[in-house]
PDB file of N, CA and C in Angstrom:
ATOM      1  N   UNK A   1      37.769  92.842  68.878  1.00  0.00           N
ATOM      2  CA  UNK A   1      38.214  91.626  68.253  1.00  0.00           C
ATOM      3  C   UNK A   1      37.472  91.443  66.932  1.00  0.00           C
ATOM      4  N   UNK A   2      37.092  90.433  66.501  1.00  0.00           N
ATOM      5  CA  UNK A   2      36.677  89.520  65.219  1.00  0.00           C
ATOM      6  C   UNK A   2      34.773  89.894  65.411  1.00  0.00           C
ATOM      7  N   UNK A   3      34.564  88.848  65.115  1.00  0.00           N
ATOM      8  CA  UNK A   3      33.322  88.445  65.104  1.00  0.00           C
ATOM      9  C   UNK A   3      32.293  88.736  66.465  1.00  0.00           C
ATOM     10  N   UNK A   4      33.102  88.339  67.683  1.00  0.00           N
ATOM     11  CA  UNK A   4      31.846  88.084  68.587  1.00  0.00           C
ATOM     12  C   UNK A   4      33.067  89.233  69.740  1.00  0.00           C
ATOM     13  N   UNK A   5      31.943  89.606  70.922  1.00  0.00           N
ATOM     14  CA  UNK A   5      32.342  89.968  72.092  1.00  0.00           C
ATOM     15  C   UNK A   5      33.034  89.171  73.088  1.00  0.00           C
ATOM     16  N   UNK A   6      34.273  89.636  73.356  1.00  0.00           N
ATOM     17  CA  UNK A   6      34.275  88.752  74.788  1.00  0.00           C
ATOM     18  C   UNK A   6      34.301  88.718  75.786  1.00  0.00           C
ATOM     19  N   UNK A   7      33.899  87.972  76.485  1.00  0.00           N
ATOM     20  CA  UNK A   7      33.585  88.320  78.181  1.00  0.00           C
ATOM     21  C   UNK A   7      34.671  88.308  78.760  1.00  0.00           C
ATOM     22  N   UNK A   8      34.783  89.464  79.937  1.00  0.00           N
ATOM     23  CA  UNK A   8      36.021  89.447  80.797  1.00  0.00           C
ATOM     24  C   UNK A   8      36.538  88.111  81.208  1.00  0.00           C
ATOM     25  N   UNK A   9      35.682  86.811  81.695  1.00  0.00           N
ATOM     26  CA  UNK A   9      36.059  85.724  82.051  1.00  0.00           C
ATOM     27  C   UNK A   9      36.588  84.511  80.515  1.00  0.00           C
ATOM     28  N   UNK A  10      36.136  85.149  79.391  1.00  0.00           N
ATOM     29  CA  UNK A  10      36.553  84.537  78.150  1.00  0.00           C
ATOM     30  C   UNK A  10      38.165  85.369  77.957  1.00  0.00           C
ATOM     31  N   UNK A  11      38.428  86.542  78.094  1.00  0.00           N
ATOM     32  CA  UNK A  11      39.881  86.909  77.615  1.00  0.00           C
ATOM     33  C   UNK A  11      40.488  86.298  78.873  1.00  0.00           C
ATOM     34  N   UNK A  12      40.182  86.155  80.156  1.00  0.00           N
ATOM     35  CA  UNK A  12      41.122  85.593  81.026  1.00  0.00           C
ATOM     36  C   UNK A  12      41.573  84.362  81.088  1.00  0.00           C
ATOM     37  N   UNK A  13      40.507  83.402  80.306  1.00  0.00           N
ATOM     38  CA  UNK A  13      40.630  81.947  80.017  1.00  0.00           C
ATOM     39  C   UNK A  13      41.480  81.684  78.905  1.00  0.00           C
ATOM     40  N   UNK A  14      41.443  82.508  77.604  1.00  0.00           N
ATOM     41  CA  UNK A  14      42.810  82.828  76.656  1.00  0.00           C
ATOM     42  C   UNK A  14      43.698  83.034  76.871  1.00  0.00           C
ATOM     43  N   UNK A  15      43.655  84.212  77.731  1.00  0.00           N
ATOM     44  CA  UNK A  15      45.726  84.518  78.554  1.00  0.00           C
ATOM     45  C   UNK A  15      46.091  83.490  79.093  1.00  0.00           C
ATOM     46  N   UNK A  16      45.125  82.951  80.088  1.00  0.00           N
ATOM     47  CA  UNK A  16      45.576  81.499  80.717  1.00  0.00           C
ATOM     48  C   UNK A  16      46.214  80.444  79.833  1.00  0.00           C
ATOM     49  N   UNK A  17      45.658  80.209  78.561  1.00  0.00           N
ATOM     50  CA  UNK A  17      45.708  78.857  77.872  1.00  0.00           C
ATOM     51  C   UNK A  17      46.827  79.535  76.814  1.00  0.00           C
ATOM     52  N   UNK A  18      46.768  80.820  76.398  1.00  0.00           N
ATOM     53  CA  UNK A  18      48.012  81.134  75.755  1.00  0.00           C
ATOM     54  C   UNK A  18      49.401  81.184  76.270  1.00  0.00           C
ATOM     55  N   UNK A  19      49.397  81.045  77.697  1.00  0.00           N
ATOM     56  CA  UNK A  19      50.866  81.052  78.516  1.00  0.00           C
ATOM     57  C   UNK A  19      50.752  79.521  79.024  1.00  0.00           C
ATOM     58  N   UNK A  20      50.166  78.896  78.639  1.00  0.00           N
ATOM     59  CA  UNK A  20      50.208  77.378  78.840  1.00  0.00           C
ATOM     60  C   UNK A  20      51.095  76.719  77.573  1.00  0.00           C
ATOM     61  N   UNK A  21      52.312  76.312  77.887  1.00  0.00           N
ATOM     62  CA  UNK A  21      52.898  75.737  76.819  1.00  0.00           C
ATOM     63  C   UNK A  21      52.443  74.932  76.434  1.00  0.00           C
ATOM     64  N   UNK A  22      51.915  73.828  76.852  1.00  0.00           N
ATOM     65  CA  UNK A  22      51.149  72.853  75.727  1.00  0.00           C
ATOM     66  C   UNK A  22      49.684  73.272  75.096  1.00  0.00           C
ATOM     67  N   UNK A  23      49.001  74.456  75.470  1.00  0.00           N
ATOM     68  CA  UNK A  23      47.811  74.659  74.935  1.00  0.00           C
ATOM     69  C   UNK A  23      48.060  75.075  73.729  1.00  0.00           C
ATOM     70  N   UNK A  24      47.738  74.346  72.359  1.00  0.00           N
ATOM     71  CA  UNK A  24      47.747  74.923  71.130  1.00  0.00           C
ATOM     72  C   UNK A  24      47.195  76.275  70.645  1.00  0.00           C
ATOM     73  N   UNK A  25      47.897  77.168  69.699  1.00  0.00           N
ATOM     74  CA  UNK A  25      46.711  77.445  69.266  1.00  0.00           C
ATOM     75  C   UNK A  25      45.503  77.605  68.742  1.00  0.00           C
ATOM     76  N   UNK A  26      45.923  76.395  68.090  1.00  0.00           N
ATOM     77  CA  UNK A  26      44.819  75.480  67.430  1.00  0.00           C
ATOM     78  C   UNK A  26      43.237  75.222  68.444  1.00  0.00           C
ATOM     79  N   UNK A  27      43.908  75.458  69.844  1.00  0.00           N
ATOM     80  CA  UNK A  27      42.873  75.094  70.693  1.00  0.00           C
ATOM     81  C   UNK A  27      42.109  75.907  71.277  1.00  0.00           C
ATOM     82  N   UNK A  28      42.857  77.195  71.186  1.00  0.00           N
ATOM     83  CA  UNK A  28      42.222  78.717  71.446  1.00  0.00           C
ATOM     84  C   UNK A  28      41.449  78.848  70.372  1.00  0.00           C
ATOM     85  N   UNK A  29      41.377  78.588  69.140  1.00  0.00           N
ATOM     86  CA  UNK A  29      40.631  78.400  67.611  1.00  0.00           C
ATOM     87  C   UNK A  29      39.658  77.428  67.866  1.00  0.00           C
ATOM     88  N   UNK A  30      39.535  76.433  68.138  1.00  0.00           N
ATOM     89  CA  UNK A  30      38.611  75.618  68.419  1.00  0.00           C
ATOM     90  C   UNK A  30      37.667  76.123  69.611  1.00  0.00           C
ATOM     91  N   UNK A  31      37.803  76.241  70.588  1.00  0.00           N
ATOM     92  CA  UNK A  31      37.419  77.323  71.542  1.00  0.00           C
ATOM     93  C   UNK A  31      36.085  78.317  71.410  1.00  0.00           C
ATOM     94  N   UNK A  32      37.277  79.272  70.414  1.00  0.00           N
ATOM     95  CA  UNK A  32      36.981  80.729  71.174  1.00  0.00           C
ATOM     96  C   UNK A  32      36.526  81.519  69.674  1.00  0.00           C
ATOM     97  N   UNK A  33      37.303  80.624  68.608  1.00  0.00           N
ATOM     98  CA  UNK A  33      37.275  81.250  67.443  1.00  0.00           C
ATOM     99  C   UNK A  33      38.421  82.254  66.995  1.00  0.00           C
ATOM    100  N   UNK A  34      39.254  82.069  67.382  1.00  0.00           N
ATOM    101  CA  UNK A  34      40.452  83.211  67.480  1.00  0.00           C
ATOM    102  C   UNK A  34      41.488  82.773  66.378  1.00  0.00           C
ATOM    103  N   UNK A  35      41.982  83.541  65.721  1.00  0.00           N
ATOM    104  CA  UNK A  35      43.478  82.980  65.146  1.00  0.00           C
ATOM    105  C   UNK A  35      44.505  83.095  65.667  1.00  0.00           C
ATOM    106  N   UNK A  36      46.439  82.839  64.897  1.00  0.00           N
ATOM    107  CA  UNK A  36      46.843  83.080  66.299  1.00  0.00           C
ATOM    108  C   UNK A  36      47.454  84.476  66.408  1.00  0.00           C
ATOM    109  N   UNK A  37      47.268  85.280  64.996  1.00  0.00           N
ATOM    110  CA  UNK A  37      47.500  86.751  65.000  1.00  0.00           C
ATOM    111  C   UNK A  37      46.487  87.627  65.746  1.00  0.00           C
ATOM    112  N   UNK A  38      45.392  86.808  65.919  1.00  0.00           N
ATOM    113  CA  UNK A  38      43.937  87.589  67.065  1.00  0.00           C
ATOM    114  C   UNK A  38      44.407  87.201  68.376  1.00  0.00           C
ATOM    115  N   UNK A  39      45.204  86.051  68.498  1.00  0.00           N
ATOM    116  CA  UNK A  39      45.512  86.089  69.969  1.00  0.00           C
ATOM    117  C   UNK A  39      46.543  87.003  70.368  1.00  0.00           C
ATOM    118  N   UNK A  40      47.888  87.085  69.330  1.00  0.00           N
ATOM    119  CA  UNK A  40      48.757  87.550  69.822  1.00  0.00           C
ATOM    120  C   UNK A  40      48.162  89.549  70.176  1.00  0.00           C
ATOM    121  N   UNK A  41      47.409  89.847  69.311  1.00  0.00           N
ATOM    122  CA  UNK A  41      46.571  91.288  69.167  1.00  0.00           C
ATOM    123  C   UNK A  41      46.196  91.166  71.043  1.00  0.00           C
ATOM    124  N   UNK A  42      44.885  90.248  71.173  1.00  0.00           N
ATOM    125  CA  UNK A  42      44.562  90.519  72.312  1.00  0.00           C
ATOM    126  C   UNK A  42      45.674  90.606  73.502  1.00  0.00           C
ATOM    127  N   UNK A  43      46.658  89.739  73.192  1.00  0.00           N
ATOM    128  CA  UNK A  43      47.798  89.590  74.406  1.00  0.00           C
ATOM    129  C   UNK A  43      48.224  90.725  74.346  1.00  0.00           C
ATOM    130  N   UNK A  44      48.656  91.278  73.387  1.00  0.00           N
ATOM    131  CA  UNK A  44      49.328  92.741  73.415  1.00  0.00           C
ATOM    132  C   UNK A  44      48.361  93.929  74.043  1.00  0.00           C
ATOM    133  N   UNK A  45      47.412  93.876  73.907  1.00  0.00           N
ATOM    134  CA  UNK A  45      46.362  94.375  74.218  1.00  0.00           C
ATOM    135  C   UNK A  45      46.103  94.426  76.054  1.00  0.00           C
ATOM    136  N   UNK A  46      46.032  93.351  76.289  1.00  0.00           N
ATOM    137  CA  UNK A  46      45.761  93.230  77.744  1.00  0.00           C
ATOM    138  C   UNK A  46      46.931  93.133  78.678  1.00  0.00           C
ATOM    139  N   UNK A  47      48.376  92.690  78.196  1.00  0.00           N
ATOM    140  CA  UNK A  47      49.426  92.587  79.307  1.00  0.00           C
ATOM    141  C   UNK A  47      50.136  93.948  78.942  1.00  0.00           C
ATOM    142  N   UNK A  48      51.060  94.057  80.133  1.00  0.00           N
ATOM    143  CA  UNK A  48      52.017  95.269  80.123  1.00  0.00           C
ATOM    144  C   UNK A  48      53.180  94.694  79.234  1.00  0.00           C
ATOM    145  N   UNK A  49      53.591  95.657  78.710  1.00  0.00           N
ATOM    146  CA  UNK A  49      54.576  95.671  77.488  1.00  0.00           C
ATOM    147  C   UNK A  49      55.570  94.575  78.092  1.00  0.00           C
ATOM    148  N   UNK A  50      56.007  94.843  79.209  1.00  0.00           N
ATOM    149  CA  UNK A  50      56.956  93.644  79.253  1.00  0.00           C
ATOM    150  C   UNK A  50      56.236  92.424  79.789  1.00  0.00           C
ATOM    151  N   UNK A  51      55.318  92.448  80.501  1.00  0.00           N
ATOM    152  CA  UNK A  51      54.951  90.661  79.756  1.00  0.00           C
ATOM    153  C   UNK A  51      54.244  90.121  78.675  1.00  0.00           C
ATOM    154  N   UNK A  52      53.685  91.142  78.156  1.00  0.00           N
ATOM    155  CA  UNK A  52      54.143  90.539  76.462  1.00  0.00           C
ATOM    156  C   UNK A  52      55.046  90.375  75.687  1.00  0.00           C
ATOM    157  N   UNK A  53      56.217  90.958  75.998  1.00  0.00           N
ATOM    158  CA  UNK A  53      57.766  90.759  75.239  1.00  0.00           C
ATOM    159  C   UNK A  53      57.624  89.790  76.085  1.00  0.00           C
ATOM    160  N   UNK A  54      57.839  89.014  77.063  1.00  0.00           N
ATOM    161  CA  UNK A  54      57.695  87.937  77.761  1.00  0.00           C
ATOM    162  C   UNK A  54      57.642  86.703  77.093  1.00  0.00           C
ATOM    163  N   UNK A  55      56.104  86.613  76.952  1.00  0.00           N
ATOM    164  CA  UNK A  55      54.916  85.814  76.573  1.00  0.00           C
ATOM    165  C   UNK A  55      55.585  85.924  75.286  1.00  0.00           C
ATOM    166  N   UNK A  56      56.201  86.557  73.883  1.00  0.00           N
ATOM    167  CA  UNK A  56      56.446  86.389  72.861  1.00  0.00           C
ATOM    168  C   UNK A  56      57.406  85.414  72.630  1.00  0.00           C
ATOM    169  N   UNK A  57      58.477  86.011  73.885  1.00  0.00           N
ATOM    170  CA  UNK A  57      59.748  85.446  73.212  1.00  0.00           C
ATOM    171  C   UNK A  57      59.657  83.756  73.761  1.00  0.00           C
ATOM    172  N   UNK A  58      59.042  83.717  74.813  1.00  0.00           N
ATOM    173  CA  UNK A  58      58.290  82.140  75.068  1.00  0.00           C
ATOM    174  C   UNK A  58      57.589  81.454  73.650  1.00  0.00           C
ATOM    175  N   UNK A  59      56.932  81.685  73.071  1.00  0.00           N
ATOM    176  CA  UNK A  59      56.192  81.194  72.009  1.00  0.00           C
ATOM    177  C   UNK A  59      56.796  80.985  70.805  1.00  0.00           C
ATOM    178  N   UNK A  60      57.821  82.298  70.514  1.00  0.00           N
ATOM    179  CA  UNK A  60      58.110  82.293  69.102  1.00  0.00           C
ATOM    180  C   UNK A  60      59.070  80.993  68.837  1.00  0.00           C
ATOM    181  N   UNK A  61      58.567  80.688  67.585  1.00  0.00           N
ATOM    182  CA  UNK A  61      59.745  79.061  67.684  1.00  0.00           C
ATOM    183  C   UNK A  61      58.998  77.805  68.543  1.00  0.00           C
ATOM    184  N   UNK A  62      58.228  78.530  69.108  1.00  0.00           N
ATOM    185  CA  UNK A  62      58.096  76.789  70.185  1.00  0.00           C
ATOM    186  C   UNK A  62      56.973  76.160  69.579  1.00  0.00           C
ATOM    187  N   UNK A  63      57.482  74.482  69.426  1.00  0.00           N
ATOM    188  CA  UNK A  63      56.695  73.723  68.153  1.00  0.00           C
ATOM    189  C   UNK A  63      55.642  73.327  68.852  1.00  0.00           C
ATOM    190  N   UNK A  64      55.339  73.215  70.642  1.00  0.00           N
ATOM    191  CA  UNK A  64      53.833  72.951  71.740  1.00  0.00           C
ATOM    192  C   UNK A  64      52.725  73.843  71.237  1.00  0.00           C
ATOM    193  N   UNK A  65      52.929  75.030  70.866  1.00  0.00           N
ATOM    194  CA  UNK A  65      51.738  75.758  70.445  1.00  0.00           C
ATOM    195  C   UNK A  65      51.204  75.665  68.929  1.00  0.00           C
ATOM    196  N   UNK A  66      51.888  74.534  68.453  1.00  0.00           N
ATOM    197  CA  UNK A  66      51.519  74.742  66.965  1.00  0.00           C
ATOM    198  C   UNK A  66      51.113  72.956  67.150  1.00  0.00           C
ATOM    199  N   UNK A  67      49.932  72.665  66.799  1.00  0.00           N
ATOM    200  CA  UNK A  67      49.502  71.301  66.794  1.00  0.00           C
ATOM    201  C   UNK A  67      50.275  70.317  65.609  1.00  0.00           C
ATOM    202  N   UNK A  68      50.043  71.162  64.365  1.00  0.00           N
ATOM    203  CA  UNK A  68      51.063  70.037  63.165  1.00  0.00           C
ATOM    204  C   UNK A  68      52.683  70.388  63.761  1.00  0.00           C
ATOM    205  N   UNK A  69      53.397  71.434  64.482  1.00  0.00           N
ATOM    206  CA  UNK A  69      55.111  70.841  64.894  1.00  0.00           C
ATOM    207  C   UNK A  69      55.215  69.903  65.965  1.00  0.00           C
ATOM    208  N   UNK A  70      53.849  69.705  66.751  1.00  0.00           N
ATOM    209  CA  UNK A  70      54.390  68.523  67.531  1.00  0.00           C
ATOM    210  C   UNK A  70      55.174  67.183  67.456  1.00  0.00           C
ATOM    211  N   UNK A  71      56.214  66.876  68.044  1.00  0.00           N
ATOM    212  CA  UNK A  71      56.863  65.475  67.561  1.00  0.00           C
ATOM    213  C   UNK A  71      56.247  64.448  68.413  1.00  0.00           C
ATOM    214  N   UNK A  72      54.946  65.074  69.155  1.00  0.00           N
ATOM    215  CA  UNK A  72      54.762  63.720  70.197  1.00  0.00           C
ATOM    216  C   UNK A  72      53.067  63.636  70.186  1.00  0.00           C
ATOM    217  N   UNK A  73      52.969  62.938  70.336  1.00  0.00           N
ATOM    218  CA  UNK A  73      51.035  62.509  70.235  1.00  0.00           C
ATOM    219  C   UNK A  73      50.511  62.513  71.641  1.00  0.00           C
ATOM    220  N   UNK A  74      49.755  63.622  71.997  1.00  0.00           N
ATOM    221  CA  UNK A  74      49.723  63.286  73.223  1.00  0.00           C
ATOM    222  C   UNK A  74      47.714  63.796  73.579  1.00  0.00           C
ATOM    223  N   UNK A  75      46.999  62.910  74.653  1.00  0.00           N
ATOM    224  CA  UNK A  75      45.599  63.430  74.782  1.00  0.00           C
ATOM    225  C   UNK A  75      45.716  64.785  74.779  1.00  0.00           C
ATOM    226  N   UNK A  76      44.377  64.983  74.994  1.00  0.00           N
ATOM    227  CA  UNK A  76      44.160  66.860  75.535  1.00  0.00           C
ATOM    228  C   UNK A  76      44.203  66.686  76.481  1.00  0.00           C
ATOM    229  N   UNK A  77      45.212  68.035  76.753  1.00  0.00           N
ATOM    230  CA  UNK A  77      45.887  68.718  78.457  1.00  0.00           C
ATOM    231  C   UNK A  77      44.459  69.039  78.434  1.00  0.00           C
ATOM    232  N   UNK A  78      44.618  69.625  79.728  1.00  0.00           N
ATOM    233  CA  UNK A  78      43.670  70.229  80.936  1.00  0.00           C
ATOM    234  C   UNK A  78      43.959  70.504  81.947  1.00  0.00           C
ATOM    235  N   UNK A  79      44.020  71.486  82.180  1.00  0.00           N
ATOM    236  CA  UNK A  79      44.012  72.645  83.029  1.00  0.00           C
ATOM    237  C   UNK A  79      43.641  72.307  84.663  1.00  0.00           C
ATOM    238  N   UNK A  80      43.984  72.188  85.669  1.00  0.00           N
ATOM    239  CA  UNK A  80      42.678  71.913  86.874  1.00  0.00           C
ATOM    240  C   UNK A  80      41.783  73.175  86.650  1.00  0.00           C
ATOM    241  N   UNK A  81      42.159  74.287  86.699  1.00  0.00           N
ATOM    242  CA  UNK A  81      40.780  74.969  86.493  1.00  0.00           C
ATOM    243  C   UNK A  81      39.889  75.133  85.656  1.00  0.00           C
ATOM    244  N   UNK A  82      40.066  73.969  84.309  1.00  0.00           N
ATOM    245  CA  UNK A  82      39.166  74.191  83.089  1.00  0.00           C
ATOM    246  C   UNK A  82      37.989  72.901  83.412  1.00  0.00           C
ATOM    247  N   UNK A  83      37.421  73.573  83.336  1.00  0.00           N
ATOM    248  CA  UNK A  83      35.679  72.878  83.624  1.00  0.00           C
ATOM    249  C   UNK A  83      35.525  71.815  82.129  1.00  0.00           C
ATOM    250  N   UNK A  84      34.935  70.838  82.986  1.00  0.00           N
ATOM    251  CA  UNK A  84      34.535  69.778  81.249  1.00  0.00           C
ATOM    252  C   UNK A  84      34.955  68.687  81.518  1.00  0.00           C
TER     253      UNK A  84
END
């Protein structure tokens, strides 16, 4: 990746929050430090070809993962398994 290493339990917490439709990527950036061409790299990286064609064609276009296309104001999601 970028800058820092990541721990097996840090890329699994990204796949998680990147197949989460409301998790921005703005929020994987805030996070983890990632952009969202470093996320889409790692996704390709770690899933099998077809669930990353998957996972793409889910995302591309969809205005939940992009914080400025949202039309709705809403708190921060959370996960039950995200600690905090």
């Amino acid at each position: 990746m970028k800058r820092l290493e990541l721990s097996v339990a840090q890329v699994d917490r990204i796949i998680q929050m990147a197949w989460e439709d409301r998790t921005t990527f703005d929020a994987i950036r805030v996070q983890f430090g990632l952009e969202p061409g470093e996320v889409i790299k790692l996704m390709r990286k770690n899933l099998k070809p077809s669930s990353f064609r998957n996972w793409r064609s889910r995302t591309t276009g969809r205005a939940t993962k992009h914080a400025s296309k949202r039309s709705f104001k809403v708190g921060r999601f959370r996960c039950k398994s995200q600690r905090g």
